[in-house]
C-alpha atoms as a PDB file:
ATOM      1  CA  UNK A   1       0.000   0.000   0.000  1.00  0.00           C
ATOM      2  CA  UNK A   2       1.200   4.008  -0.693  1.00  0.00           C
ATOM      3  CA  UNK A   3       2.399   5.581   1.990  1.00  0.00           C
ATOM      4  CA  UNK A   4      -0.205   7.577   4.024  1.00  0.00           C
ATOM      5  CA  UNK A   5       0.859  11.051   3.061  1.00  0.00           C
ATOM      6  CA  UNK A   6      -0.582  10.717  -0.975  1.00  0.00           C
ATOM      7  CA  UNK A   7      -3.791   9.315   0.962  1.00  0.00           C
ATOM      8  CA  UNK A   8      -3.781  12.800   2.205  1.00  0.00           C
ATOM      9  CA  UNK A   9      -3.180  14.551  -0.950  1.00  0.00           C
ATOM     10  CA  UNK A  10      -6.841  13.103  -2.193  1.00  0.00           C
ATOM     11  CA  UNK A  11      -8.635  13.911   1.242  1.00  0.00           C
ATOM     12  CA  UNK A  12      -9.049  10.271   2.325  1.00  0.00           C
ATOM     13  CA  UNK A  13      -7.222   8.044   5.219  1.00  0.00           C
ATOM     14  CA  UNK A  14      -5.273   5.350   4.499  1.00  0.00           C
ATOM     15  CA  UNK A  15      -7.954   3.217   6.595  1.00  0.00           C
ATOM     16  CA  UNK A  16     -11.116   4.296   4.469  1.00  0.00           C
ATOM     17  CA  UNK A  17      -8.537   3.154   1.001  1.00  0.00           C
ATOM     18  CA  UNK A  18      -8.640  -0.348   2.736  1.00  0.00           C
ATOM     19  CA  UNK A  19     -11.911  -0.304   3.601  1.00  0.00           C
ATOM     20  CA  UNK A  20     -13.215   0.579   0.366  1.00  0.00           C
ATOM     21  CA  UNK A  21     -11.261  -1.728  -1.195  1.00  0.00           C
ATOM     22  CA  UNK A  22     -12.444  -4.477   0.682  1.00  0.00           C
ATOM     23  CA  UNK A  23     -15.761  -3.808  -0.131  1.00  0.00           C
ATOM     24  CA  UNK A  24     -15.338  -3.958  -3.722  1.00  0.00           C
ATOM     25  CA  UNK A  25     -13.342  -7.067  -3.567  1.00  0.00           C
ATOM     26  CA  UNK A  26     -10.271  -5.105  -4.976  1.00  0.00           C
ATOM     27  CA  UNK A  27      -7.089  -7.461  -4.148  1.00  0.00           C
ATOM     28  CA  UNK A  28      -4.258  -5.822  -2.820  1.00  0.00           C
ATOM     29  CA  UNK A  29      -1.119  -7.869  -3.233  1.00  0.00           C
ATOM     30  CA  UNK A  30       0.921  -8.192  -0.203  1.00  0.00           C
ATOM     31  CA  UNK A  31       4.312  -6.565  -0.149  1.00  0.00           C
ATOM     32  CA  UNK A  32       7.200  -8.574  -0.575  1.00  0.00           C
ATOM     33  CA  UNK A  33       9.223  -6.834   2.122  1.00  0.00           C
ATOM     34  CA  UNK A  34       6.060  -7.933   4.455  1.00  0.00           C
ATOM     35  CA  UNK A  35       5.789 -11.178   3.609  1.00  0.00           C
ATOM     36  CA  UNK A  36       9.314 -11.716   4.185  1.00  0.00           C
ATOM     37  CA  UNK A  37       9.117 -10.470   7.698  1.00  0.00           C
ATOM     38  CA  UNK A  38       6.352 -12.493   8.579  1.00  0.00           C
ATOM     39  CA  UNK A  39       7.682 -15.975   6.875  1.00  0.00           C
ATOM     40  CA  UNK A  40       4.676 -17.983   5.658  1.00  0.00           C
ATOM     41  CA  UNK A  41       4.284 -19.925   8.631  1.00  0.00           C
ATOM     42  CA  UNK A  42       3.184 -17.343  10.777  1.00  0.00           C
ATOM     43  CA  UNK A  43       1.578 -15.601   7.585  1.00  0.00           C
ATOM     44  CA  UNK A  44      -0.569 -18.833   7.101  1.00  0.00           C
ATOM     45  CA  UNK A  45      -1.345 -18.541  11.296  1.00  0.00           C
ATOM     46  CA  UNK A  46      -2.628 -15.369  10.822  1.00  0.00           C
ATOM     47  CA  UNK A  47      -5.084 -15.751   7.933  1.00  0.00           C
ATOM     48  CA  UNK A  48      -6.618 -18.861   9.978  1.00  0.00           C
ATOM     49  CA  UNK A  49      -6.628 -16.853  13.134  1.00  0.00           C
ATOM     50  CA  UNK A  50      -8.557 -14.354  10.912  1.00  0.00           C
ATOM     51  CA  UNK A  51     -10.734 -16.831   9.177  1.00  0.00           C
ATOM     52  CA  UNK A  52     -11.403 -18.450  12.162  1.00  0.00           C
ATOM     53  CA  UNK A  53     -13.508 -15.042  13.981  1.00  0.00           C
ATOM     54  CA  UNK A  54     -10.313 -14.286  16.408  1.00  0.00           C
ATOM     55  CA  UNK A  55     -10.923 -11.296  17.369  1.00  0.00           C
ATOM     56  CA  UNK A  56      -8.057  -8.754  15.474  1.00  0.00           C
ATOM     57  CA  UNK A  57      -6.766  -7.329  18.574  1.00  0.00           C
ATOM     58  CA  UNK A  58      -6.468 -10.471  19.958  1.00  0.00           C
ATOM     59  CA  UNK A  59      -4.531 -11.751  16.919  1.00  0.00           C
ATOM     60  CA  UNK A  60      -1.891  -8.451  16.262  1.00  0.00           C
ATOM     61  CA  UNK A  61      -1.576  -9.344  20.226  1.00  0.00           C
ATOM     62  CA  UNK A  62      -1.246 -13.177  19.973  1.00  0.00           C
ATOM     63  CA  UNK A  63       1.344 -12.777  16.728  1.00  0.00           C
ATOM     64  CA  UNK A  64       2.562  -8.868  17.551  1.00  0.00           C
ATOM     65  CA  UNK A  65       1.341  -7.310  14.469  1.00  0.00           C
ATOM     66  CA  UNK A  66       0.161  -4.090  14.064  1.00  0.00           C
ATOM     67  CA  UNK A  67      -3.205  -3.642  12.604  1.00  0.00           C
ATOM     68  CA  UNK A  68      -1.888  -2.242   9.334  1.00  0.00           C
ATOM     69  CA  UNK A  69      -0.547  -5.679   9.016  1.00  0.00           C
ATOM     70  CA  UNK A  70      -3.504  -7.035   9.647  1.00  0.00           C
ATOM     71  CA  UNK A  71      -5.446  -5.032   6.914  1.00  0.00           C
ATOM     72  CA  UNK A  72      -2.299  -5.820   4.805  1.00  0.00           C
ATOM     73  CA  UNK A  73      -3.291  -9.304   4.969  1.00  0.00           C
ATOM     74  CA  UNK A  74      -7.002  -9.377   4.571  1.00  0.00           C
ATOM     75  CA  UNK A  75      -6.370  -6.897   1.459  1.00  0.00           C
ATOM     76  CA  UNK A  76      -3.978  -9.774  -0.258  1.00  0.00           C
ATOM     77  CA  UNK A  77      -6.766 -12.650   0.657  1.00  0.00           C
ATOM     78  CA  UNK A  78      -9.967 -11.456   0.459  1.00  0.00           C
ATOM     79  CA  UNK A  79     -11.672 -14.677   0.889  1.00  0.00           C
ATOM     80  CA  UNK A  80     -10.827 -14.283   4.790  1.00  0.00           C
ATOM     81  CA  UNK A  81     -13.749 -11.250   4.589  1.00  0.00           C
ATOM     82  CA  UNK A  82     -16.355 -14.414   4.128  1.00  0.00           C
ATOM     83  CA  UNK A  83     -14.818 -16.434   6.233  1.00  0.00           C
ATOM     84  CA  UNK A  84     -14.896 -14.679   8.958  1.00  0.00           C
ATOM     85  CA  UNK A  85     -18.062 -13.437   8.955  1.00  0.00           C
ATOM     86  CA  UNK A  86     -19.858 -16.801   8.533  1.00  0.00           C
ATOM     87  CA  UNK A  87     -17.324 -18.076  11.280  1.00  0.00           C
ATOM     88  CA  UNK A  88     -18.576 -15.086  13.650  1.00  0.00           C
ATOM     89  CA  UNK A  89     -22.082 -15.738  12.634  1.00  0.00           C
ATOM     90  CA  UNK A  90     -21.757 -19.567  13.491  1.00  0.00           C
ATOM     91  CA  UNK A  91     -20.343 -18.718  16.513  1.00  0.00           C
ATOM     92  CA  UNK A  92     -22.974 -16.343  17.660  1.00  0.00           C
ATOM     93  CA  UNK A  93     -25.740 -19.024  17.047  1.00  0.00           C
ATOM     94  CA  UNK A  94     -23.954 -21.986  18.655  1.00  0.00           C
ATOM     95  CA  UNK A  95     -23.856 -19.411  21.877  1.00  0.00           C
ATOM     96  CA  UNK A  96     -27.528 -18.564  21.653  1.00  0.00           C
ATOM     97  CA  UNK A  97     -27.786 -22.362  21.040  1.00  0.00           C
ATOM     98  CA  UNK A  98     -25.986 -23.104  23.931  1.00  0.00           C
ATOM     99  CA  UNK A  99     -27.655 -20.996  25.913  1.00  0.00           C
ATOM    100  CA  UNK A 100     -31.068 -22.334  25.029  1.00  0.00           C
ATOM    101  CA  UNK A 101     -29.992 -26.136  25.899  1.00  0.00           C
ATOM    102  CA  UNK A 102     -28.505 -24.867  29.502  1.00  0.00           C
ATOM    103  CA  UNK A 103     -31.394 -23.050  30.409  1.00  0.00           C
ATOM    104  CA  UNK A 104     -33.282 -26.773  29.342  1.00  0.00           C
ATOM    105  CA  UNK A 105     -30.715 -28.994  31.388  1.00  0.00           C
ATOM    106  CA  UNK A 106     -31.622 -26.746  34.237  1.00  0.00           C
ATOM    107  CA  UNK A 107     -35.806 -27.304  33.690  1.00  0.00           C
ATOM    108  CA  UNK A 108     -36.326 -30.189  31.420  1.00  0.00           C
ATOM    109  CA  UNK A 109     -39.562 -29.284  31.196  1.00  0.00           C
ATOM    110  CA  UNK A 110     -38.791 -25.243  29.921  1.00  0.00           C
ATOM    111  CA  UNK A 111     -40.886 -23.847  27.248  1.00  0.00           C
ATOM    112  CA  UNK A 112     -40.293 -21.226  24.473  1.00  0.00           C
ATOM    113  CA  UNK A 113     -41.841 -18.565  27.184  1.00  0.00           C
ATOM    114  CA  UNK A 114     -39.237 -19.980  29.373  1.00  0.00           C
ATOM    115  CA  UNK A 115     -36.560 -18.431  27.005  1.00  0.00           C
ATOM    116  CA  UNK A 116     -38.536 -15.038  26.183  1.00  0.00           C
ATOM    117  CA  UNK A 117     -37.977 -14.801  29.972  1.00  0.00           C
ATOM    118  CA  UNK A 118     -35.089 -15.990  31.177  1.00  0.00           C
ATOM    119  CA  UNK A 119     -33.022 -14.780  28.031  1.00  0.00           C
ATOM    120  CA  UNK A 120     -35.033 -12.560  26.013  1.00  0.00           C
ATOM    121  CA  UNK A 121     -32.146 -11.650  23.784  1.00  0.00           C
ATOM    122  CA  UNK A 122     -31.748 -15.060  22.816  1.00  0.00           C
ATOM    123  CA  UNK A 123     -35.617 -15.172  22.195  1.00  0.00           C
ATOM    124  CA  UNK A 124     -35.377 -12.881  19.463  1.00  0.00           C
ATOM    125  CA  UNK A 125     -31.952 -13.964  18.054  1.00  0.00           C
ATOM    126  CA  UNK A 126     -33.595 -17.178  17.386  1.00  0.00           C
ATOM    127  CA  UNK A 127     -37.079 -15.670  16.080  1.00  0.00           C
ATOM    128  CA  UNK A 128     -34.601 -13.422  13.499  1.00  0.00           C
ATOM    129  CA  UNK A 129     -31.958 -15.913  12.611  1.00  0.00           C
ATOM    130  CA  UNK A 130     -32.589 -19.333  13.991  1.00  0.00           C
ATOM    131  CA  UNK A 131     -36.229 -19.811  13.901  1.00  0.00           C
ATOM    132  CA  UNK A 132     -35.675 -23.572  12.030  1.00  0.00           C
ATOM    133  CA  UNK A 133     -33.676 -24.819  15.090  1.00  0.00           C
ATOM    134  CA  UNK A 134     -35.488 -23.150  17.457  1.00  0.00           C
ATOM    135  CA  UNK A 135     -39.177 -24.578  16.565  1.00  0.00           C
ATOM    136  CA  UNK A 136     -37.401 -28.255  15.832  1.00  0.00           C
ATOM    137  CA  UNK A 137     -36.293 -27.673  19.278  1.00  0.00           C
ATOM    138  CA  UNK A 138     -38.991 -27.115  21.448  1.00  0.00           C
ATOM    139  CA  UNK A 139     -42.349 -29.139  19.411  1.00  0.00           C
ATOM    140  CA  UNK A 140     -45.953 -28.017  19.973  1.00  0.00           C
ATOM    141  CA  UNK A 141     -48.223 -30.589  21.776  1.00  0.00           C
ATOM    142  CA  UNK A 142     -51.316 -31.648  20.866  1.00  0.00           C
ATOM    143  CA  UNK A 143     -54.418 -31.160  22.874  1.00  0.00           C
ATOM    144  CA  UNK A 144     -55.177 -33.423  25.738  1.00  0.00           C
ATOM    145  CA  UNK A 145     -51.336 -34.320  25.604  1.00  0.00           C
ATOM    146  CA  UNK A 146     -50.734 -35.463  29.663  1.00  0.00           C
ATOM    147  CA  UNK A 147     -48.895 -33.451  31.352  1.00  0.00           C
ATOM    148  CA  UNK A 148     -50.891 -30.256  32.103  1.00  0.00           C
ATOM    149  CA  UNK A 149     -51.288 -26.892  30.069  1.00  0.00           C
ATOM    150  CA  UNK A 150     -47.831 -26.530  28.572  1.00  0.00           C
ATOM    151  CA  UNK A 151     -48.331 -26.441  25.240  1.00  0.00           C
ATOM    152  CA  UNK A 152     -44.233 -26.939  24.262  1.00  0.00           C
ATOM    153  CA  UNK A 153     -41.836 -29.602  25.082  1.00  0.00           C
ATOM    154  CA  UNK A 154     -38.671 -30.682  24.434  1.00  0.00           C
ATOM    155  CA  UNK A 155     -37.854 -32.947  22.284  1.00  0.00           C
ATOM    156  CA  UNK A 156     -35.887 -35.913  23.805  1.00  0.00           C
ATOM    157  CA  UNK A 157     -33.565 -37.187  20.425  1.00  0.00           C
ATOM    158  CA  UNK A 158     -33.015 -32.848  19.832  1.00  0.00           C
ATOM    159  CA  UNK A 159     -31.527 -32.815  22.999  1.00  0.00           C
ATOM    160  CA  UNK A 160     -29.362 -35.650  22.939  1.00  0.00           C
ATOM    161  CA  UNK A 161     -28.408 -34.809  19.272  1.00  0.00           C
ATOM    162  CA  UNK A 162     -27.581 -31.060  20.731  1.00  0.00           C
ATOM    163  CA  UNK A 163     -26.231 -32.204  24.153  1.00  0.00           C
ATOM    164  CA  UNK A 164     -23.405 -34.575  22.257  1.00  0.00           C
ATOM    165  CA  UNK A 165     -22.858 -31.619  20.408  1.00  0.00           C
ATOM    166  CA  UNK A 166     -22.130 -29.404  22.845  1.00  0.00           C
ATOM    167  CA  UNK A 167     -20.255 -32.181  24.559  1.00  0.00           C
ATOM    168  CA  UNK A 168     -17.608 -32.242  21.666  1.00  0.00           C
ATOM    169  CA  UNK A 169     -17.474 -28.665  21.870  1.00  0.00           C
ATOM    170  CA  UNK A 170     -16.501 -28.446  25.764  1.00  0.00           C
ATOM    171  CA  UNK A 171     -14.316 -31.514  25.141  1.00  0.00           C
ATOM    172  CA  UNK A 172     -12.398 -29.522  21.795  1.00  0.00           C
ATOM    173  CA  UNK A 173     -12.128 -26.462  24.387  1.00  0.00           C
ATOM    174  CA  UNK A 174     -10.543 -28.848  27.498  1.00  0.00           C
ATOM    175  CA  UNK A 175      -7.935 -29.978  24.895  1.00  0.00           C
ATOM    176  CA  UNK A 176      -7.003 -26.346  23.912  1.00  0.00           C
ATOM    177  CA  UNK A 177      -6.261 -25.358  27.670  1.00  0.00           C
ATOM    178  CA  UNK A 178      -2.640 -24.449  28.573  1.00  0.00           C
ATOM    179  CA  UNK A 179      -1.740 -26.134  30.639  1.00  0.00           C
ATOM    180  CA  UNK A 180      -3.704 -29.364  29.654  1.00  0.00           C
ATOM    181  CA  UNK A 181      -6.325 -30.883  32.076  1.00  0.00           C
ATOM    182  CA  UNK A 182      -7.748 -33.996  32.321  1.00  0.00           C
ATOM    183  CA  UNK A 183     -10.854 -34.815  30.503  1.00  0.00           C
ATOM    184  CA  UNK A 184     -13.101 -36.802  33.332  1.00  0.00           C
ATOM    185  CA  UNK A 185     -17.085 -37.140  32.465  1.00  0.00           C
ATOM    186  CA  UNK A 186     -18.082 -35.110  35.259  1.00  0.00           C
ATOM    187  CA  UNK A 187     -15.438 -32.326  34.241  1.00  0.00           C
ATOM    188  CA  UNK A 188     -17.558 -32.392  30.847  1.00  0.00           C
ATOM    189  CA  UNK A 189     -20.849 -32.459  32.283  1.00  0.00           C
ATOM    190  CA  UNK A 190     -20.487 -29.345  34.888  1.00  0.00           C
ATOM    191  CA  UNK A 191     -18.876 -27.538  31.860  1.00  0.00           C
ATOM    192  CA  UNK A 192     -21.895 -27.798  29.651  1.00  0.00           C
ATOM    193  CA  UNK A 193     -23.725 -27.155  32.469  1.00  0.00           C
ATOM    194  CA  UNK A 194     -26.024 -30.021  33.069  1.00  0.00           C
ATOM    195  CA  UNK A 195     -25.046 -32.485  35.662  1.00  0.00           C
ATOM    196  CA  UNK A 196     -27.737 -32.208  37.484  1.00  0.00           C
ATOM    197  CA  UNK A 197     -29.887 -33.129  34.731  1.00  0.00           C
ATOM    198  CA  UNK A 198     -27.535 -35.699  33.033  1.00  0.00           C
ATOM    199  CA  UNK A 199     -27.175 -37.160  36.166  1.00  0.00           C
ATOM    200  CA  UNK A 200     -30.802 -38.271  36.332  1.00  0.00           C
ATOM    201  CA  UNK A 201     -31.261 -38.964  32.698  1.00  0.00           C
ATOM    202  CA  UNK A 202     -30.767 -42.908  31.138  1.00  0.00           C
ATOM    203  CA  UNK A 203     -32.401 -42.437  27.628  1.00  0.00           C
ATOM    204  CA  UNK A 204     -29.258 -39.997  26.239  1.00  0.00           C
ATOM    205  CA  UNK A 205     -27.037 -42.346  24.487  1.00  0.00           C
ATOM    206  CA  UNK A 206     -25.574 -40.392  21.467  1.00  0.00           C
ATOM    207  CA  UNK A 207     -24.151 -37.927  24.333  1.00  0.00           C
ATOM    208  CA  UNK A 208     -22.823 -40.512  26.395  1.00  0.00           C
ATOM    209  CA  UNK A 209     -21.115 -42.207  23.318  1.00  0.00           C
ATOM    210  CA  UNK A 210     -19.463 -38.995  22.858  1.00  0.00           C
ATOM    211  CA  UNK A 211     -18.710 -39.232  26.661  1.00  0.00           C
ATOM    212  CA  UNK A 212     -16.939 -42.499  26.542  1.00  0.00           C
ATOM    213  CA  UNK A 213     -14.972 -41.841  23.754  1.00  0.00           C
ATOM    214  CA  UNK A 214     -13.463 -38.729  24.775  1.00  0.00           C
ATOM    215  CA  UNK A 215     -13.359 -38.914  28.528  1.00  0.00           C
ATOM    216  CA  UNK A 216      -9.389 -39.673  29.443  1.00  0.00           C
ATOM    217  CA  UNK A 217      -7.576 -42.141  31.912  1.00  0.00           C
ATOM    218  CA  UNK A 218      -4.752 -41.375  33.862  1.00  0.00           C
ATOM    219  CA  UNK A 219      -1.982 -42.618  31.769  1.00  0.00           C
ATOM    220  CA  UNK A 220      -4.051 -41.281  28.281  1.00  0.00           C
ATOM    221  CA  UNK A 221      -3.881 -37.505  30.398  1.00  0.00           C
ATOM    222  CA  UNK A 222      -0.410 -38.271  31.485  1.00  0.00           C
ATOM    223  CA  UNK A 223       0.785 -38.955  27.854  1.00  0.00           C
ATOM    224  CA  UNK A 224      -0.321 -35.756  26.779  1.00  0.00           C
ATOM    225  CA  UNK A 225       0.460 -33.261  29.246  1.00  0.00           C
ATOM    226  CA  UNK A 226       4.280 -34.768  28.961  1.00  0.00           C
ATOM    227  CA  UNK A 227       3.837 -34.071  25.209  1.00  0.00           C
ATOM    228  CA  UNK A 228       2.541 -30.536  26.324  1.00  0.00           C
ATOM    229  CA  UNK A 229       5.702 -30.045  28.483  1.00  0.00           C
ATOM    230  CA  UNK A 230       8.422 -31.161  25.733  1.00  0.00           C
ATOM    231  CA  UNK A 231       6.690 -28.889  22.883  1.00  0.00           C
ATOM    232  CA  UNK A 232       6.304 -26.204  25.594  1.00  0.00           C
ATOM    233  CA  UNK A 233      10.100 -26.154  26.607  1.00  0.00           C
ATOM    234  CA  UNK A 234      11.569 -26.948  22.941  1.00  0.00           C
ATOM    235  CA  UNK A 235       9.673 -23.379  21.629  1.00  0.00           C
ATOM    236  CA  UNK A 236      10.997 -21.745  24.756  1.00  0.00           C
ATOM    237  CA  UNK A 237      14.126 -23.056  24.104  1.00  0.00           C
ATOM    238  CA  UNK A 238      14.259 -24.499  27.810  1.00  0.00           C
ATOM    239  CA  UNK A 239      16.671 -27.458  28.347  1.00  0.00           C
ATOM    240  CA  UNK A 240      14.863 -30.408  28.536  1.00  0.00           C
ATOM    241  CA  UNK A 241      15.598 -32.963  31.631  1.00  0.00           C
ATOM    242  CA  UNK A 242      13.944 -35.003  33.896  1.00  0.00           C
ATOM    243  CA  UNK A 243      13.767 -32.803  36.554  1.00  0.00           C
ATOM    244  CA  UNK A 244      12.263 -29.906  34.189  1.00  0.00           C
ATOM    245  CA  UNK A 245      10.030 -32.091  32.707  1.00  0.00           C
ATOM    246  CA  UNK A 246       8.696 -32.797  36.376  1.00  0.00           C
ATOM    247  CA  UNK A 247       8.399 -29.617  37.231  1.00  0.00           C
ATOM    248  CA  UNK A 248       6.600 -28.640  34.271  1.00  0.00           C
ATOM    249  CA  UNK A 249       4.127 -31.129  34.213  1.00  0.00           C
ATOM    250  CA  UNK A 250       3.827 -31.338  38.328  1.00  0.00           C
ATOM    251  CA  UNK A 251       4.076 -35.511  37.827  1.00  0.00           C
ATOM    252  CA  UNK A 252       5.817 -36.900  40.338  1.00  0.00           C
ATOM    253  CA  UNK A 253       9.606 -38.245  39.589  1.00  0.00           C
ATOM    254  CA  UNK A 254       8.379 -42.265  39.143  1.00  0.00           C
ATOM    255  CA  UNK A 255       5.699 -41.564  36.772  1.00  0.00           C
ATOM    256  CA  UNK A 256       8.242 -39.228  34.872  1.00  0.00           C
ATOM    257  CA  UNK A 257      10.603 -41.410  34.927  1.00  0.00           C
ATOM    258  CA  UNK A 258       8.452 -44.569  33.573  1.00  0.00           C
ATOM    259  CA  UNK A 259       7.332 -41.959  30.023  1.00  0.00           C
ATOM    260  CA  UNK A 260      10.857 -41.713  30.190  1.00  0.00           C
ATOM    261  CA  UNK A 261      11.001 -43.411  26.654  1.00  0.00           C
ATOM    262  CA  UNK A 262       7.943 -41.226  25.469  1.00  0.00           C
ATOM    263  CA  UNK A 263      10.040 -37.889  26.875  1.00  0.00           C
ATOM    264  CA  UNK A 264      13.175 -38.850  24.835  1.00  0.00           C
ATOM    265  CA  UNK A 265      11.204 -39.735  21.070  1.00  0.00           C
ATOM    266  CA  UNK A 266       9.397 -36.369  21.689  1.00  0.00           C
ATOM    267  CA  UNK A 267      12.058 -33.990  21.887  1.00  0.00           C
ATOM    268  CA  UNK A 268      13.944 -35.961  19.150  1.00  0.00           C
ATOM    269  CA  UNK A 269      10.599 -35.283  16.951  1.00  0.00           C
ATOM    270  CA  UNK A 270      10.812 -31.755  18.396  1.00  0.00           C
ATOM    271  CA  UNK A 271      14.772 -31.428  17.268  1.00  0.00           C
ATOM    272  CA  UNK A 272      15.245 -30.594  20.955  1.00  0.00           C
ATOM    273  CA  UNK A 273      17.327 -34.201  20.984  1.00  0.00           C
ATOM    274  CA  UNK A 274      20.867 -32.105  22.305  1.00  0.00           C
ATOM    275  CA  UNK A 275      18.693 -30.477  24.866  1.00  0.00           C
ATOM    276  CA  UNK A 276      17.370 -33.435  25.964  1.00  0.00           C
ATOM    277  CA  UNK A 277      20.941 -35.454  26.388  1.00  0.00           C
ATOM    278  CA  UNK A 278      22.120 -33.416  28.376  1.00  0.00           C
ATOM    279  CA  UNK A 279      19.443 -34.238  31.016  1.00  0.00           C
ATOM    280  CA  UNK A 280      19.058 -37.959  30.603  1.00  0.00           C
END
């Protein structure tokens, strides 16, 4: 991009050049001198950072950018426009979603005027943009159903379909956490926010399929907080020995040294294998 000062020269900011740009889908090429800075790896970071609805503070933070670079970038892939604003979009819903299905583990037997109530901005989110999911959700009964006056109620199979769902979610969020914790079936339930309902509740198999094959025994949760440590220390440049590995981890010194085997092929993966001698 021209420097900001012939921006001036025509009355308009450098900012409103970019913007105006983007809206008419006019590529800007990256500069070479930029893209060498970066490298691609961390170039290829950033787009998916972008793509993926991070906020851009968060990401000129996370890779310290600058938000010209930012703009830089989204001018030289404009595809990353789209992207992130279905990304957002689907990420709005899923919280409106999720919102909906705690309010339901909480009172199995909530209706639609349950939500205006209790979250009346969800309400009419879901009227305006989710109305599909949010009638499949919550089905009208018929007269004389038993039961009383309600005239909605949950669906059973939409709320195990939704509650696995959600499940994977929490589970994909556990396994991003630094430093790593271990995924337990209770740890999953309270995160989603329904134990006391899950608790209680036999006929929810597709969610407890996604339980069982997710939820993590000691040694599976030892494995991969070790790996944690050894990628962890290798970026940092850290030497890499038993005792560090201990005290990153906070595993005490027998069950270190039984991975030993496991700590030695990952920082030889990790090129870290000189590190890692000098320890062992």
């Amino acid at each position: 991009m021209a420097k900001s000062g012939r921006f001036h020269r025509i009355g308009l900011s450098q900012e409103k050049i970019a913007t105006e740009a983007l809206r008419q889908k006019i590529r800007v090429r990256l500069p070479m001198q930029a893209g060498r800075r970066l490298g691609q790896e961390k170039l290829e970071s950033i787009r998916s950072d972008l793509r993926g609805g991070m906020p851009k503070e968060k990401v000129a933070t996370k890779h310290g950018v600058g938000r010209c670079t930012i703009r830089l970038i989204e001018l030289d892939s404009l595809e990353i426009q789209n992207a992130r604003k279905t990304t957002i979009a689907r990420k709005r819903r899923n919280a409106h979603r999720r919102r909906i299905l705690d309010i339901i583990a909480s009172d199995p037997n909530a209706s639609r005027d349950t939500i205006r109530k209790k979250a009346s901005g969800t309400y009419l989110f879901m009227l305006r943009h989710d109305r599909t999911w949010f009638e499949k959700t919550f089905s009208v009964r018929p007269r004389g159903w038993p039961g009383g006056p309600r005239g909605n109620r949950l669906d059973r199979g939409q709320l195990d379909s939704e509650l696995a769902q959600k499940f994977i979610h929490v589970v994909h969020e556990l396994k991003s956490t630094s430093p790593p914790v271990r995924i337990t079936k209770h740890r999953v339930v309270c995160r989603a926010g329904c134990l006391k309902y899950f608790q209680y509740s036999a006929d929810l198999p597709k969610s407890r399929v996604v339980l069982n094959e997710h939820v993590e025994t000691m040694p599976d949760y030892q494995v991969r907080k070790i790996r944690w440590a050894i990628a962890e220390m290798a970026r940092n440049g850290q030497v890499i020995t038993e005792g560090t590995v201990r005290e990153k981890t906070g595993f005490r010194p027998n069950v270190i040294h039984q991975y030993k085997q496991l700590v030695h092929e990952s920082a030889q993966q990790l090129g870290a294998g000189p590190l890692f001698a000098r320890g062992f």
